[in-house]
PDB file of N, CA and C in Angstrom:
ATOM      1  N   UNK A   1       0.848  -1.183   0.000  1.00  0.00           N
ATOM      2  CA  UNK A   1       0.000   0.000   0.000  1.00  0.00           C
ATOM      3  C   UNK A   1       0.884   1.233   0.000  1.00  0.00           C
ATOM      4  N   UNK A   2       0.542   1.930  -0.956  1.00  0.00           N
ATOM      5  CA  UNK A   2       1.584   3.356  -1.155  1.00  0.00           C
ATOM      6  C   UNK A   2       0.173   4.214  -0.485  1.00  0.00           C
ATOM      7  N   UNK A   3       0.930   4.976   0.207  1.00  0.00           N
ATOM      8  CA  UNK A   3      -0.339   6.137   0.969  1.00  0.00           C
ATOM      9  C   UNK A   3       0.382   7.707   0.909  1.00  0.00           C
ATOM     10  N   UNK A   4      -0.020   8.118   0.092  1.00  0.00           N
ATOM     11  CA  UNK A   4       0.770   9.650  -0.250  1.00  0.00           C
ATOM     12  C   UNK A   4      -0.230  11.012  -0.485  1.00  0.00           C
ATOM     13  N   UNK A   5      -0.534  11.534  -0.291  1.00  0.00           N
ATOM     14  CA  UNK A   5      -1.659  12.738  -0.815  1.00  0.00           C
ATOM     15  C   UNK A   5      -0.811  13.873  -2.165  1.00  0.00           C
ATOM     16  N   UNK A   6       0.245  13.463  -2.156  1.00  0.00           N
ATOM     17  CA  UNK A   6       0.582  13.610  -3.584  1.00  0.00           C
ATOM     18  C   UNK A   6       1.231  12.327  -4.693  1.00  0.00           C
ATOM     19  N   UNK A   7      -0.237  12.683  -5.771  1.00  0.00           N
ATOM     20  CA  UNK A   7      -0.727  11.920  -7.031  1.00  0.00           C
ATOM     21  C   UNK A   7       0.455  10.936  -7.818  1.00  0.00           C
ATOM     22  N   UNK A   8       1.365  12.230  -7.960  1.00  0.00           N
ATOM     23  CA  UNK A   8       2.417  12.042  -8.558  1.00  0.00           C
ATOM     24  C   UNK A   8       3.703  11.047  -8.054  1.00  0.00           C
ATOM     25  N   UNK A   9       3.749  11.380  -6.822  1.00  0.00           N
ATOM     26  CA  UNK A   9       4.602  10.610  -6.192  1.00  0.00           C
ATOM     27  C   UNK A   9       4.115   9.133  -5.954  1.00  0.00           C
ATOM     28  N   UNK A  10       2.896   9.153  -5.206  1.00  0.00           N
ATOM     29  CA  UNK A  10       1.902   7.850  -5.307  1.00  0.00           C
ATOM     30  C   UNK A  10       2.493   6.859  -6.977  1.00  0.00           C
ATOM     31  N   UNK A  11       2.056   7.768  -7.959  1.00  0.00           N
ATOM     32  CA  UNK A  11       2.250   6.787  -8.825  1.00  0.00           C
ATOM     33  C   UNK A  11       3.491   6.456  -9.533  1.00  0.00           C
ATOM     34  N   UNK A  12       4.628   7.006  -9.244  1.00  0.00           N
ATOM     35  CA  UNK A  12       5.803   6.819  -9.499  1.00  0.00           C
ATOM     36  C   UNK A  12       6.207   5.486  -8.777  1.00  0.00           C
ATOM     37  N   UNK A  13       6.008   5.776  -7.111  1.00  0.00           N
ATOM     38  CA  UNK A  13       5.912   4.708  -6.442  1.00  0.00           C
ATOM     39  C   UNK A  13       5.577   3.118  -6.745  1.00  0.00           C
ATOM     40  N   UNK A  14       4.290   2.930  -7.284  1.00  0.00           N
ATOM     41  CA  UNK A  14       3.445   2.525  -7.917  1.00  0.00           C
ATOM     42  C   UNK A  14       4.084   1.597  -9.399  1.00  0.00           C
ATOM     43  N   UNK A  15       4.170   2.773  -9.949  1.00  0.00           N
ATOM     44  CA  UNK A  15       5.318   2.209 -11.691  1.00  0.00           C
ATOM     45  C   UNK A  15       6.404   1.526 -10.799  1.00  0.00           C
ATOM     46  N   UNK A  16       7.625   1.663  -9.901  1.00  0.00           N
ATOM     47  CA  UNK A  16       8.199   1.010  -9.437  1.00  0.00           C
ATOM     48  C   UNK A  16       8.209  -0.278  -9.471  1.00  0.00           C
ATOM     49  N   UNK A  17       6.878  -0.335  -8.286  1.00  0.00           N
ATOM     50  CA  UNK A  17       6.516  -1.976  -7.576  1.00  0.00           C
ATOM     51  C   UNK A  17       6.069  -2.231  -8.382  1.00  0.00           C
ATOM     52  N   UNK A  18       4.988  -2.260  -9.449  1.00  0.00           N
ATOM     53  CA  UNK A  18       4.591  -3.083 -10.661  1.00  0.00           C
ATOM     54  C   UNK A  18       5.593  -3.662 -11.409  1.00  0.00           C
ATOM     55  N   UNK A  19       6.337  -2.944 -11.724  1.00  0.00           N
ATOM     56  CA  UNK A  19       7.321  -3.138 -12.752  1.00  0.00           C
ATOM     57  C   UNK A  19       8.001  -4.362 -11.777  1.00  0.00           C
ATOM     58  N   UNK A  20       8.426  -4.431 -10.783  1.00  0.00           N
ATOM     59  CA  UNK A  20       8.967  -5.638 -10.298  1.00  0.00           C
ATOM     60  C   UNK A  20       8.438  -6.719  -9.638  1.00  0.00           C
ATOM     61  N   UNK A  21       6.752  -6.748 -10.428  1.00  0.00           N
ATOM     62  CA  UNK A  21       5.993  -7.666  -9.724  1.00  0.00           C
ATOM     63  C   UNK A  21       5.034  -7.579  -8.437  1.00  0.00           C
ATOM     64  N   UNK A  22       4.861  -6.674  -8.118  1.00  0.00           N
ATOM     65  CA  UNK A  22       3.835  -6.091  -6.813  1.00  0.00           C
ATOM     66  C   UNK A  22       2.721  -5.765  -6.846  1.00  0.00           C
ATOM     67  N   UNK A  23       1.802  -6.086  -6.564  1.00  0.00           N
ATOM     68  CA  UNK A  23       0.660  -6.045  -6.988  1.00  0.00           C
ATOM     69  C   UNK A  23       0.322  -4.466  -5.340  1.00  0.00           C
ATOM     70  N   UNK A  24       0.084  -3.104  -6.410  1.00  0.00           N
ATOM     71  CA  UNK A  24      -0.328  -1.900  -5.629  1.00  0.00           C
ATOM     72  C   UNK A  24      -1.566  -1.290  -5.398  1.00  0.00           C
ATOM     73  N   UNK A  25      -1.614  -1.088  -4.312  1.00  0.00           N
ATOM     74  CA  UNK A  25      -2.701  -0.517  -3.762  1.00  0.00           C
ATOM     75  C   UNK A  25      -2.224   1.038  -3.683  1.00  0.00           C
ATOM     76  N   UNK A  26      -3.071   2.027  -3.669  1.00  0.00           N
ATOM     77  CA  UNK A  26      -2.852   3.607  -3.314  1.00  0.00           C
ATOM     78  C   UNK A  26      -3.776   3.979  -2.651  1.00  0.00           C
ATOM     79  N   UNK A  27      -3.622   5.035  -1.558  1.00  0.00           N
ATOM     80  CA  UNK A  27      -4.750   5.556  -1.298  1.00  0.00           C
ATOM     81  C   UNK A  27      -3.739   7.012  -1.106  1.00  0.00           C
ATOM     82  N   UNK A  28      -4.864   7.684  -0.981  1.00  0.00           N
ATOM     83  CA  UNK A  28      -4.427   9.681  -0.802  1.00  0.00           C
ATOM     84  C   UNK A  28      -4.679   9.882   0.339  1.00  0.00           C
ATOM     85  N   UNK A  29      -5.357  10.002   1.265  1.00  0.00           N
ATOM     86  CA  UNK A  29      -5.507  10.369   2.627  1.00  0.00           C
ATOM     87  C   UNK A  29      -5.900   8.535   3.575  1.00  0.00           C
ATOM     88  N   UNK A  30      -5.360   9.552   4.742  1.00  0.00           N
ATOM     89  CA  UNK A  30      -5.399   8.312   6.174  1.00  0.00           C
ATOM     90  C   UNK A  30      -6.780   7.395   6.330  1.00  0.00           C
ATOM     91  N   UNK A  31      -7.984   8.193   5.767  1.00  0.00           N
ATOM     92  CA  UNK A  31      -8.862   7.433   6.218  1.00  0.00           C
ATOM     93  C   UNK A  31      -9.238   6.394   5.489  1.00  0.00           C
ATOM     94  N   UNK A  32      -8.820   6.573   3.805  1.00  0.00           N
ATOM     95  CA  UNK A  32      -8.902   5.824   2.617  1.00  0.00           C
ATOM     96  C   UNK A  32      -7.582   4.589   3.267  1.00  0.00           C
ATOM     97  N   UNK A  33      -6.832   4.696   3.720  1.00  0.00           N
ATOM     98  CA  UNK A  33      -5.659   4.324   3.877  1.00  0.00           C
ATOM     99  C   UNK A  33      -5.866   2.978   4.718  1.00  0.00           C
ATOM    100  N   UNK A  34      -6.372   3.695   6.224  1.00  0.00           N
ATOM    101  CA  UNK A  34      -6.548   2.964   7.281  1.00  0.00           C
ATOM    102  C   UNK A  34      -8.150   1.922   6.916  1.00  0.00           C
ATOM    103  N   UNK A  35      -8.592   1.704   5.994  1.00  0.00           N
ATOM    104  CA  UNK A  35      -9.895   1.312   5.352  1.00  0.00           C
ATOM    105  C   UNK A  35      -9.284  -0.087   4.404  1.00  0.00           C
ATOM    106  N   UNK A  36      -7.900   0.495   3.847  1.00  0.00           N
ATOM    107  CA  UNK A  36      -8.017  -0.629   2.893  1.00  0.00           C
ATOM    108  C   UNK A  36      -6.823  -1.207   3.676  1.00  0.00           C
ATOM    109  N   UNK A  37      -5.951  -1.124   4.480  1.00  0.00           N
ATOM    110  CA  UNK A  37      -5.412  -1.943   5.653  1.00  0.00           C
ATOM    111  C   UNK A  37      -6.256  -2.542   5.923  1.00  0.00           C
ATOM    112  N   UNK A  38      -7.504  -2.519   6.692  1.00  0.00           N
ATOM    113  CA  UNK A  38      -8.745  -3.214   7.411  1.00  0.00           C
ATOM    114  C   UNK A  38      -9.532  -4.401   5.803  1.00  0.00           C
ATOM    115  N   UNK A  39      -9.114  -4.131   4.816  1.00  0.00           N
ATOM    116  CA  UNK A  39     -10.077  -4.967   4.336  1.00  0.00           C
ATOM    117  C   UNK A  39      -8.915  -6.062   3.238  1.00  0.00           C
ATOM    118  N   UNK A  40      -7.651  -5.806   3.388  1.00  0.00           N
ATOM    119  CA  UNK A  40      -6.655  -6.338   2.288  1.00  0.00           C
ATOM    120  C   UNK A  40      -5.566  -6.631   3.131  1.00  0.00           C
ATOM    121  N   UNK A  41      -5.125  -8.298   2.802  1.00  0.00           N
ATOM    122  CA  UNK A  41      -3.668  -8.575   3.193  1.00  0.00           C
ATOM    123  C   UNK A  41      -2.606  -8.218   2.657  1.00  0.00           C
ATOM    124  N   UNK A  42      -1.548  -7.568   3.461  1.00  0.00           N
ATOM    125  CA  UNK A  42      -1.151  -6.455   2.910  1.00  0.00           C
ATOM    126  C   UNK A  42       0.436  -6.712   3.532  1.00  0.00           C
ATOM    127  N   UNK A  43       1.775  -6.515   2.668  1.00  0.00           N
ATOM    128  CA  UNK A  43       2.726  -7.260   3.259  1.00  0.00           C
ATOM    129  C   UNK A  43       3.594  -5.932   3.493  1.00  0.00           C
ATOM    130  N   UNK A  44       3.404  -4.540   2.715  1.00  0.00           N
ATOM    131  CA  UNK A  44       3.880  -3.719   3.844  1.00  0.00           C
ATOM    132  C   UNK A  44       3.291  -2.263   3.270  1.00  0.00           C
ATOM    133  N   UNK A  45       3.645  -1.215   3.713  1.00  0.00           N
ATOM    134  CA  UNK A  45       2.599  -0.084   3.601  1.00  0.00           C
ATOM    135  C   UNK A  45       4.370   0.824   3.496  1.00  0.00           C
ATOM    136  N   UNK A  46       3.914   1.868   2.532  1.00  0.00           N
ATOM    137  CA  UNK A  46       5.123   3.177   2.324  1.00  0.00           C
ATOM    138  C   UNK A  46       4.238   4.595   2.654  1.00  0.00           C
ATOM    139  N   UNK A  47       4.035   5.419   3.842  1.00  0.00           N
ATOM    140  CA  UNK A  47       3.929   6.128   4.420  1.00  0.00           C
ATOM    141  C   UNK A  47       4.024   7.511   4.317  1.00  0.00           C
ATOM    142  N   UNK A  48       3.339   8.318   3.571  1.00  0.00           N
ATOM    143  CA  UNK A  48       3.647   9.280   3.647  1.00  0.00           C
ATOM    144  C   UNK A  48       3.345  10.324   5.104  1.00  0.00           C
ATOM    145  N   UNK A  49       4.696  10.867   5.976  1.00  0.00           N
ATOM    146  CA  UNK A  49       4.460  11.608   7.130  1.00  0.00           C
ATOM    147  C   UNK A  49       2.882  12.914   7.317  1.00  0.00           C
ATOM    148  N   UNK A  50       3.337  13.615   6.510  1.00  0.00           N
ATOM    149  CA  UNK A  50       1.919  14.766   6.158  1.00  0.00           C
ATOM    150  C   UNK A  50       1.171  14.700   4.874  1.00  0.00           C
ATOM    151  N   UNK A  51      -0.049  13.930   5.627  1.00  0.00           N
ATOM    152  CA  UNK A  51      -0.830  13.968   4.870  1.00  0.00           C
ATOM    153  C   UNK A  51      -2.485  14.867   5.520  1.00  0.00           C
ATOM    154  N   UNK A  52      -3.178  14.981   4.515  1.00  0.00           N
ATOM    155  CA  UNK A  52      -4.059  16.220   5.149  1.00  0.00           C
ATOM    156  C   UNK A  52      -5.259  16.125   5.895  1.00  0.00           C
ATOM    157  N   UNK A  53      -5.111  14.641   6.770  1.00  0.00           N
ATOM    158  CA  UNK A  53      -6.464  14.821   7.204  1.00  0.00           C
ATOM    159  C   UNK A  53      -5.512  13.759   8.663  1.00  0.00           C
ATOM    160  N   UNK A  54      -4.502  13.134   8.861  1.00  0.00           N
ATOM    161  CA  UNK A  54      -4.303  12.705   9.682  1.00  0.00           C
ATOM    162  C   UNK A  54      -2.688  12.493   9.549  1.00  0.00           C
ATOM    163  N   UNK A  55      -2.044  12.688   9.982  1.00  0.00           N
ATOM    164  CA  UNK A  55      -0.601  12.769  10.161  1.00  0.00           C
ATOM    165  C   UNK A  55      -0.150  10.982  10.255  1.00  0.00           C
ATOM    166  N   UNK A  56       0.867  10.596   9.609  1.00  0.00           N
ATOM    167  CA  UNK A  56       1.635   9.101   9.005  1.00  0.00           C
ATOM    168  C   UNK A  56       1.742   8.451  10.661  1.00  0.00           C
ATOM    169  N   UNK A  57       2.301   9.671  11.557  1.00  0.00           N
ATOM    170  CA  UNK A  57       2.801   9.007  12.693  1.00  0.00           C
ATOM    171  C   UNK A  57       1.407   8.115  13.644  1.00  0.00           C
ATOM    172  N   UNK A  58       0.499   9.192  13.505  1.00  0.00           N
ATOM    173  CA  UNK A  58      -0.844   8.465  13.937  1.00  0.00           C
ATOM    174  C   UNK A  58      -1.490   7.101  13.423  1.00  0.00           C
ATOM    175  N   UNK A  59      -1.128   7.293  11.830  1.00  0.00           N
ATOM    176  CA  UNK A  59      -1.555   6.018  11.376  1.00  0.00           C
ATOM    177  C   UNK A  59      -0.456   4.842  11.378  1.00  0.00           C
ATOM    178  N   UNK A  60       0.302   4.909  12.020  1.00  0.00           N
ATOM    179  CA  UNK A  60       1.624   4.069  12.271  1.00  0.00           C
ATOM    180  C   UNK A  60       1.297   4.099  13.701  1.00  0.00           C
ATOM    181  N   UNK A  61       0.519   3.916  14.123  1.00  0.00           N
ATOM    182  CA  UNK A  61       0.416   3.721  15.372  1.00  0.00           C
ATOM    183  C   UNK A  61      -0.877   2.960  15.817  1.00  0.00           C
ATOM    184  N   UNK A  62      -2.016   3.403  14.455  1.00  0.00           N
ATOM    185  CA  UNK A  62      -2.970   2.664  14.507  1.00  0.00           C
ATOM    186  C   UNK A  62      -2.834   1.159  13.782  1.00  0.00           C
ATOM    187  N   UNK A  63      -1.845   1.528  12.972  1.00  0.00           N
ATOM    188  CA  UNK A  63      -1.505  -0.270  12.129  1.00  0.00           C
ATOM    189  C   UNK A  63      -0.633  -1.101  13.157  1.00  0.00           C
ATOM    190  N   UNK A  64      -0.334  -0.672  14.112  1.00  0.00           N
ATOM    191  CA  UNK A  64       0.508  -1.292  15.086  1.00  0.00           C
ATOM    192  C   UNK A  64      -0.343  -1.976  16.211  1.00  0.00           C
ATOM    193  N   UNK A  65      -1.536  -1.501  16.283  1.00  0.00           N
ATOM    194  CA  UNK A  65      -2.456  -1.817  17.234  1.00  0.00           C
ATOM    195  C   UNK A  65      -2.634  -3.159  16.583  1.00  0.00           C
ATOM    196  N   UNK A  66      -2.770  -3.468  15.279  1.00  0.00           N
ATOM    197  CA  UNK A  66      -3.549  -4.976  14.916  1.00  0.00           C
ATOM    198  C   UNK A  66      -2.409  -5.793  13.872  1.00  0.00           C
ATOM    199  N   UNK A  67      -1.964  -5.378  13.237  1.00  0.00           N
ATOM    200  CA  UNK A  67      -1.056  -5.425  12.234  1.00  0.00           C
ATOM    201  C   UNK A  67       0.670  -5.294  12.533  1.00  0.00           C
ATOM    202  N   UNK A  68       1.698  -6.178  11.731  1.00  0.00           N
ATOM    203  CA  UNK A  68       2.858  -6.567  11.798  1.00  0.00           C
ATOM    204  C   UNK A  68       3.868  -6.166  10.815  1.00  0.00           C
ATOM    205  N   UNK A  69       3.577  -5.740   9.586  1.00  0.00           N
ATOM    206  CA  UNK A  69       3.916  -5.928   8.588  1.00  0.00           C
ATOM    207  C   UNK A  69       4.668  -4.515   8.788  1.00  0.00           C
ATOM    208  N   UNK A  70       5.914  -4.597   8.055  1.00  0.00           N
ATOM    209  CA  UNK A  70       6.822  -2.645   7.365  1.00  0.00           C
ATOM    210  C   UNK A  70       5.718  -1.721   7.383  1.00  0.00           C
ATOM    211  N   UNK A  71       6.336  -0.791   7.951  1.00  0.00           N
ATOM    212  CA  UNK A  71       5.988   0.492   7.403  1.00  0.00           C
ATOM    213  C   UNK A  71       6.669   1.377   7.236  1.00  0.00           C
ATOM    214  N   UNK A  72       7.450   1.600   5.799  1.00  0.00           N
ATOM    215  CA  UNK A  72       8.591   2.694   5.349  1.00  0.00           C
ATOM    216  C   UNK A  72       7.762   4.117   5.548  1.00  0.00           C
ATOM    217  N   UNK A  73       8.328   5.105   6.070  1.00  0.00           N
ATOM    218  CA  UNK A  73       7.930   6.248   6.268  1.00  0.00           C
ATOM    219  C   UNK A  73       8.623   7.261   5.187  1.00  0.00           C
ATOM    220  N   UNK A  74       7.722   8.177   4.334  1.00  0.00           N
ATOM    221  CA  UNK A  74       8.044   8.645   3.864  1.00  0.00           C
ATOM    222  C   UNK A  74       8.361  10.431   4.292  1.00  0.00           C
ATOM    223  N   UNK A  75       9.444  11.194   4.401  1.00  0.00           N
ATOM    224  CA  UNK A  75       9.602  12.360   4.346  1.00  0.00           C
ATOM    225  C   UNK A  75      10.167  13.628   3.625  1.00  0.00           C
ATOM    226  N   UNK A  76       9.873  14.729   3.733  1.00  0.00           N
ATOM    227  CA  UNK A  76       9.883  15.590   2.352  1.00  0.00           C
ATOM    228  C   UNK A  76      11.843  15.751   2.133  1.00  0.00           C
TER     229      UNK A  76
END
């Protein structure tokens, strides 16, 4: 899961992991984010820190409550 609120970066991200076989998920904000964590097995999540409706560190804290898997943090 790439989670970025910018488009561009999201899908660069994205072209990456495809290209080497990864099957990607995106979402733009935390709540889209923390939604498809809850409904998809998911082997690790890339983080963007500020995003505009809930800050990376919060949601790295809520995937920690249930969930095991990476979470690369992304910063500017």
């Amino acid at each position: 899961l790439v989670v970025d609120d910018e488009k561009e970066i999201a899908a660069l991200i994205e072209l990456y992991l495809t290209n080497d076989g990864y099957t990607v998920y995106k979402c733009y904000n935390a709540m889209d984010a923390l939604e498809c964590i809850n409904k998809n097995k998911l082997d690790l999540v890339i983080l963007d820190i500020m995003l505009p409706d809930i800050d990376g560190f919060h949601i790295c804290q809520k995937i920690r409550e249930k969930f095991y898997f990476p979470v690369i943090m992304l910063t500017a």
